[in-house]
N, C-alpha and C. Protein backbone atom coordinates (compact mmCIF):
# COMPACT_ATOMS: atom_id res chain seq x y z
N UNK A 1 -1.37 21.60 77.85
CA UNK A 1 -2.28 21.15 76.80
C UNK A 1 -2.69 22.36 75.98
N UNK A 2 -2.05 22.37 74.46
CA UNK A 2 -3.17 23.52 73.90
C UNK A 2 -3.87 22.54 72.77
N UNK A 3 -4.86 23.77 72.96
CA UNK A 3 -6.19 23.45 71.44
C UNK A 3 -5.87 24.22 70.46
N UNK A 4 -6.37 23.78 69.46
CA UNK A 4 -6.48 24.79 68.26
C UNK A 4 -7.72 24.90 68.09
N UNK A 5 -7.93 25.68 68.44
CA UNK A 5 -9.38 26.47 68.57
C UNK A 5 -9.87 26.17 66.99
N UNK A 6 -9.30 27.13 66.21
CA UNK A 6 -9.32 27.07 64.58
C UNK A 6 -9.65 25.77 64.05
N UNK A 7 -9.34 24.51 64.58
CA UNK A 7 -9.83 23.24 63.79
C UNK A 7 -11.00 22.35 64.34
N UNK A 8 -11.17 22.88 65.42
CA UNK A 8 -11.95 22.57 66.24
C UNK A 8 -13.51 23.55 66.14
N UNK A 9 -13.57 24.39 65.79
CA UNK A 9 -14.32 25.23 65.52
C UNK A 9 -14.73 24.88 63.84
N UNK A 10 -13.96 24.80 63.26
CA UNK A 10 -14.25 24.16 61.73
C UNK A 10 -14.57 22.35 61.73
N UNK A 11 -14.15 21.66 62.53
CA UNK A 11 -14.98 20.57 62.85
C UNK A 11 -16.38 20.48 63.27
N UNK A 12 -16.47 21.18 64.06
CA UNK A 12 -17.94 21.70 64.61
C UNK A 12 -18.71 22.48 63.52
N UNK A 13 -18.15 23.37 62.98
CA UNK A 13 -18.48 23.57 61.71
C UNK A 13 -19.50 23.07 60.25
N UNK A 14 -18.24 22.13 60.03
CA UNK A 14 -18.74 20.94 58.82
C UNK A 14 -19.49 19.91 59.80
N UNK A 15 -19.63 19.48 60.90
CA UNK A 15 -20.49 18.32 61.41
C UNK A 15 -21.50 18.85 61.33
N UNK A 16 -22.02 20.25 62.23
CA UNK A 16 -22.87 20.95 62.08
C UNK A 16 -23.99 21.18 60.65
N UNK A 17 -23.46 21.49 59.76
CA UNK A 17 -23.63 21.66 58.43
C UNK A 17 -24.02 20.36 57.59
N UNK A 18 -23.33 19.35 57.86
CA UNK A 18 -23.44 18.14 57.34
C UNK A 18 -24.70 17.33 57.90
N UNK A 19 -24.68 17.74 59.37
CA UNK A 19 -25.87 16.79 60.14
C UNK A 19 -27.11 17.72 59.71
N UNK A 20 -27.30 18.74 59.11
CA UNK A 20 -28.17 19.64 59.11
C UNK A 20 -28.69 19.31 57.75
N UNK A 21 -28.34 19.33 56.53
CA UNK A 21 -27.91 18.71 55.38
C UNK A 21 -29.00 17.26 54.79
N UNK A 22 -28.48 16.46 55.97
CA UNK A 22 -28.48 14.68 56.13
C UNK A 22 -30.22 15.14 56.61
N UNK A 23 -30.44 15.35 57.57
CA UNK A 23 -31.39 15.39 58.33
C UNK A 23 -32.38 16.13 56.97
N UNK A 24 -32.74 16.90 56.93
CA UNK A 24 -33.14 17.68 55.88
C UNK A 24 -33.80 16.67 54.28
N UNK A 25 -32.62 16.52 53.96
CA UNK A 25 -32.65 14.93 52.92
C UNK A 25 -33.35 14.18 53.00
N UNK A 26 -33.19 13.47 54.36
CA UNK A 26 -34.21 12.74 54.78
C UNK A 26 -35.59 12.67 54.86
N UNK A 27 -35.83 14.48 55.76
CA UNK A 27 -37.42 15.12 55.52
C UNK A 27 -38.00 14.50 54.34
N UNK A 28 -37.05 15.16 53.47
CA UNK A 28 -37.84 15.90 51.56
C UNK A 28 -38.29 14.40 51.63
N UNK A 29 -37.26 13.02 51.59
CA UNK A 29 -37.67 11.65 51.24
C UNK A 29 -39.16 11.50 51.58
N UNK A 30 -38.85 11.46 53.03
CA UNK A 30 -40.33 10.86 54.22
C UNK A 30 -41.09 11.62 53.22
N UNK A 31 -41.31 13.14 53.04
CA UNK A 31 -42.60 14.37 52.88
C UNK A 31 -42.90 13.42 51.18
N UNK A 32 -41.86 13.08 50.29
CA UNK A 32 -42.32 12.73 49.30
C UNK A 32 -42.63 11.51 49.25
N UNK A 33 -42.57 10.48 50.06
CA UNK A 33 -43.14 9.40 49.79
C UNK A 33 -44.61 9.51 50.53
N UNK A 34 -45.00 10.67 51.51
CA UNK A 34 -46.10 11.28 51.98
C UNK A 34 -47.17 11.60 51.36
N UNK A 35 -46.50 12.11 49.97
CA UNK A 35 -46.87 12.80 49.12
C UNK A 35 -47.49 11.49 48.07
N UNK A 36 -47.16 11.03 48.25
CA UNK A 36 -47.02 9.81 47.24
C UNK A 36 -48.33 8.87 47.32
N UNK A 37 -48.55 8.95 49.08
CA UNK A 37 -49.35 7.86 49.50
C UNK A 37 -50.75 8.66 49.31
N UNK A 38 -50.61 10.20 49.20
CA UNK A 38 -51.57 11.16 49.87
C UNK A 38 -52.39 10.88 48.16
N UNK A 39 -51.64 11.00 47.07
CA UNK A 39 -52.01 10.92 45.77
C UNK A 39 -52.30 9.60 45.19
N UNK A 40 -51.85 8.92 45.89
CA UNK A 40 -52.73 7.51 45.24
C UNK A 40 -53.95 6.84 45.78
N UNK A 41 -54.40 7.77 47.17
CA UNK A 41 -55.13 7.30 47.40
C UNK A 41 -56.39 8.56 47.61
N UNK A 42 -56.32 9.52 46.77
CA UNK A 42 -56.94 10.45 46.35
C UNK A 42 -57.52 10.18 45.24
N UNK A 43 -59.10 10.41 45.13
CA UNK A 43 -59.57 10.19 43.82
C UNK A 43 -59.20 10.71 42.83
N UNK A 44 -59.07 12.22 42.96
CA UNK A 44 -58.53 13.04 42.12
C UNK A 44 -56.82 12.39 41.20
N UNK A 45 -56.24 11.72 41.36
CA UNK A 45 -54.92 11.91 41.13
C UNK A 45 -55.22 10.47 39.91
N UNK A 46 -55.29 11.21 38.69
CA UNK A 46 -55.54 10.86 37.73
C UNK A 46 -54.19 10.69 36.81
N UNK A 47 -53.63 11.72 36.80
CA UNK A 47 -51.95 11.12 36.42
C UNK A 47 -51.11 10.16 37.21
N UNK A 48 -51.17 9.56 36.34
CA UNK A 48 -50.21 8.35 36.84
C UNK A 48 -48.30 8.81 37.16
N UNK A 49 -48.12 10.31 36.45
CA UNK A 49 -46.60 10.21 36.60
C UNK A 49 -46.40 10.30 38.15
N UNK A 50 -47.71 11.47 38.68
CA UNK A 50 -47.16 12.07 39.88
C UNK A 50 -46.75 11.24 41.31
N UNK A 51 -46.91 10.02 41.01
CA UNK A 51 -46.99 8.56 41.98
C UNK A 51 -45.46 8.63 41.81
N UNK A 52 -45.37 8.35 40.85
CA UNK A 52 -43.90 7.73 40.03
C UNK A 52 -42.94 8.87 41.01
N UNK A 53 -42.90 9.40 40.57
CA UNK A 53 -42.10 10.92 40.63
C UNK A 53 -41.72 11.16 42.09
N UNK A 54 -43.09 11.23 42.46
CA UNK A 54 -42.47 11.17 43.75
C UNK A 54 -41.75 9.57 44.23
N UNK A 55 -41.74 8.38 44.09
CA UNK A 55 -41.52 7.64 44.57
C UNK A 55 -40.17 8.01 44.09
N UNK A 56 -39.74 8.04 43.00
CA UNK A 56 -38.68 8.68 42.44
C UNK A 56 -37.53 9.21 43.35
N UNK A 57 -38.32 10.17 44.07
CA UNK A 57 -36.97 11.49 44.13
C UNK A 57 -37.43 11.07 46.00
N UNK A 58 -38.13 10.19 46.43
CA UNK A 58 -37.83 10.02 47.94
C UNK A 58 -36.87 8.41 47.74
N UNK A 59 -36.69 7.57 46.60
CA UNK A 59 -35.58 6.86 46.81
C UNK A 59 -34.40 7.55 46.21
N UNK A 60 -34.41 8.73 45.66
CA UNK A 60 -33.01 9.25 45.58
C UNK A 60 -32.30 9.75 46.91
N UNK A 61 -33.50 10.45 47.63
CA UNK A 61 -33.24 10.98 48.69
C UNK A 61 -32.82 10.30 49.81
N UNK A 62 -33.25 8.67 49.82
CA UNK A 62 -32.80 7.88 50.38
C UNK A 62 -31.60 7.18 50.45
N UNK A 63 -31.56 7.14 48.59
CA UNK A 63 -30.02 6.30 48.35
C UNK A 63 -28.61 8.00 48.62
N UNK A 64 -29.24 8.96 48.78
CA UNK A 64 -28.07 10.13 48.78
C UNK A 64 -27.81 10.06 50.50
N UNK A 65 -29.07 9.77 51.27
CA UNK A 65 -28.90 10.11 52.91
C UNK A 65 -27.82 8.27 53.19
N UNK A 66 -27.95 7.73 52.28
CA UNK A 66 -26.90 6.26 52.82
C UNK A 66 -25.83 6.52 51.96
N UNK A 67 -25.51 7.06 51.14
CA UNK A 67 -24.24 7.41 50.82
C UNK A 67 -23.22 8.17 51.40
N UNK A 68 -24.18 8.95 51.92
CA UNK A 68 -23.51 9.89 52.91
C UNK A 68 -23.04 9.19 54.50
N UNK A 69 -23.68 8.51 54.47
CA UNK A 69 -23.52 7.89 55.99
C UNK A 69 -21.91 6.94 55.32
N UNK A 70 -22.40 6.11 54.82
CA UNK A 70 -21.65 4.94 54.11
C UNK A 70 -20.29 6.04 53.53
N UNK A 71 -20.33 7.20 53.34
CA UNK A 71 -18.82 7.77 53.27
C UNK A 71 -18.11 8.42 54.51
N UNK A 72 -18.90 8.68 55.43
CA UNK A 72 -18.98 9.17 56.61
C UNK A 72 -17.83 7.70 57.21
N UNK A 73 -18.92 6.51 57.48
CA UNK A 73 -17.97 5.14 57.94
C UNK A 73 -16.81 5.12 56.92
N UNK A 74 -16.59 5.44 55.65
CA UNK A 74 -15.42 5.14 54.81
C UNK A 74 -14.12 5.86 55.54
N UNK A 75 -14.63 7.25 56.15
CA UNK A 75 -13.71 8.39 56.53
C UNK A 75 -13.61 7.86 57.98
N UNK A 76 -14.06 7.19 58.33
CA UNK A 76 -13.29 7.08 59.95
C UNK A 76 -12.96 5.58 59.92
N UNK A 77 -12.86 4.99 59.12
CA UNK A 77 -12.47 3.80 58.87
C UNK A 77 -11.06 3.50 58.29
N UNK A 78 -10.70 4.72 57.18
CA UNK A 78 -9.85 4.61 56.25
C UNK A 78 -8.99 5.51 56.62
């Protein structure tokens, strides 16, 4: 039996990197929709964009962490 060390080490690699990535993505989402709840229910938060904005960029962060998954199943599927 041999290995190739070399592809196997670069698999571990990009999973590594990728799960690190994904995970991360996810944070920023959760922290900004955190962010979101923390400002609307603060008296202070008198602009209306900063609600938006964040709701914004934690469903981007959401629709990028299921794309990724959803190409992830494309690649071991296809």
């Amino acid at each position: 039996m041999n290995i190739d060390w070399a592809a196997l080490s670069s698999v571990f690699g990009v999973s590594l990197g990728v799960t690190v990535a994904l995970v991360g993505l996810f944070t920023l989402g959760i922290v900004a929709l955190s962010k979101r709840d923390a400002a609307t229910s603060a008296a202070t938060a008198s602009a209306g964009s900063a609600p938006a904005a964040a709701r914004t960029g934690a469903y981007a962060c959401f629709a990028l962490c299921a794309a990724a998954v959803a190409y992830g199943i494309y690649l071991i599927v296809a």
